[in-house]
Protein backbone atom coordinates (compact mmCIF):
# COMPACT_ATOMS: atom_id res chain seq x y z
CA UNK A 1 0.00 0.00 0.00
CA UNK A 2 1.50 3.63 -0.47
CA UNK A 3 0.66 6.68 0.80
CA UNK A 4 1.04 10.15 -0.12
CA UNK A 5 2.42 12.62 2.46
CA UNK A 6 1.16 16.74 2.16
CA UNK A 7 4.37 17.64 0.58
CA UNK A 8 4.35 15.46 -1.94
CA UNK A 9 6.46 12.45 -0.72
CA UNK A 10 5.78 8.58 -0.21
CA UNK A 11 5.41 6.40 2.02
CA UNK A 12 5.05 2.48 0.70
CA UNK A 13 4.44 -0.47 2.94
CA UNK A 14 5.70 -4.08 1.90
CA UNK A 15 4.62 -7.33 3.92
CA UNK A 16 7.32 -9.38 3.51
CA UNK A 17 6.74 -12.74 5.56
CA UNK A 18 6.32 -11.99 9.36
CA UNK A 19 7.33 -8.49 8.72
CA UNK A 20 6.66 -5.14 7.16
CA UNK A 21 9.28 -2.78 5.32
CA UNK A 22 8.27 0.60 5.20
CA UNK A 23 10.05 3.21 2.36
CA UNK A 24 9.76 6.97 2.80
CA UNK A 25 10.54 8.97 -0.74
CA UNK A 26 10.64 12.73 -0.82
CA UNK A 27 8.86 14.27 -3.70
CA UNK A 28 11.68 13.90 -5.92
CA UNK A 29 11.30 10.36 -5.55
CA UNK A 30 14.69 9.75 -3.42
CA UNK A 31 14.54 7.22 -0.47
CA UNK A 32 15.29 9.27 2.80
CA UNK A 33 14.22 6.39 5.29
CA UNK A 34 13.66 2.54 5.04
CA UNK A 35 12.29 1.18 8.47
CA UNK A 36 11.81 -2.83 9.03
CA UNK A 37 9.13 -3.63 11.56
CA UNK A 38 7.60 -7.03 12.81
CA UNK A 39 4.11 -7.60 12.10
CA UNK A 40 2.85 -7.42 15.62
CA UNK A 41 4.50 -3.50 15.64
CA UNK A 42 3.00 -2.28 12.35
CA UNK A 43 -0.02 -3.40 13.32
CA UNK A 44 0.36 -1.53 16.65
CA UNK A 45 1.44 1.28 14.54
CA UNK A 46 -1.15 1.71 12.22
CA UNK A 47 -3.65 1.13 14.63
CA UNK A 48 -2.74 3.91 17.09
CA UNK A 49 -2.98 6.20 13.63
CA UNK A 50 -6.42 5.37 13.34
CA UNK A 51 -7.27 5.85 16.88
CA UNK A 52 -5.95 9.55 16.76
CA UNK A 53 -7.54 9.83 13.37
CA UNK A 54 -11.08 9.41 14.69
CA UNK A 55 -9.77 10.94 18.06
């Protein structure tokens, strides 16, 4: 899945077997980050996001 961020970056999420790999890209389309996170933590993670979303 990939999302876009307000200044015109990405940020793409990979499962890849018991874990996730997510790749920030500015708007130019470089990599500035790469995090690795288990399964159990993105979940966490994207969960707490849509707790403060609807917050």
């Amino acid at each position: 899945m990939k999302f876009s961020t307000y200044e015109g970056g990405t940020i793409t999420v990979r499962r890849a077997g018991h874990r996730f790999d997510f790749e920030v890209k500015d708007p130019k389309g470089e990599t500035t980050a790469t995090v690795e996170m288990s399964s159990d933590d993105a979940w966490s993670l994207l969960s707490e996001l849509g707790a403060e979303l609807n917050a």
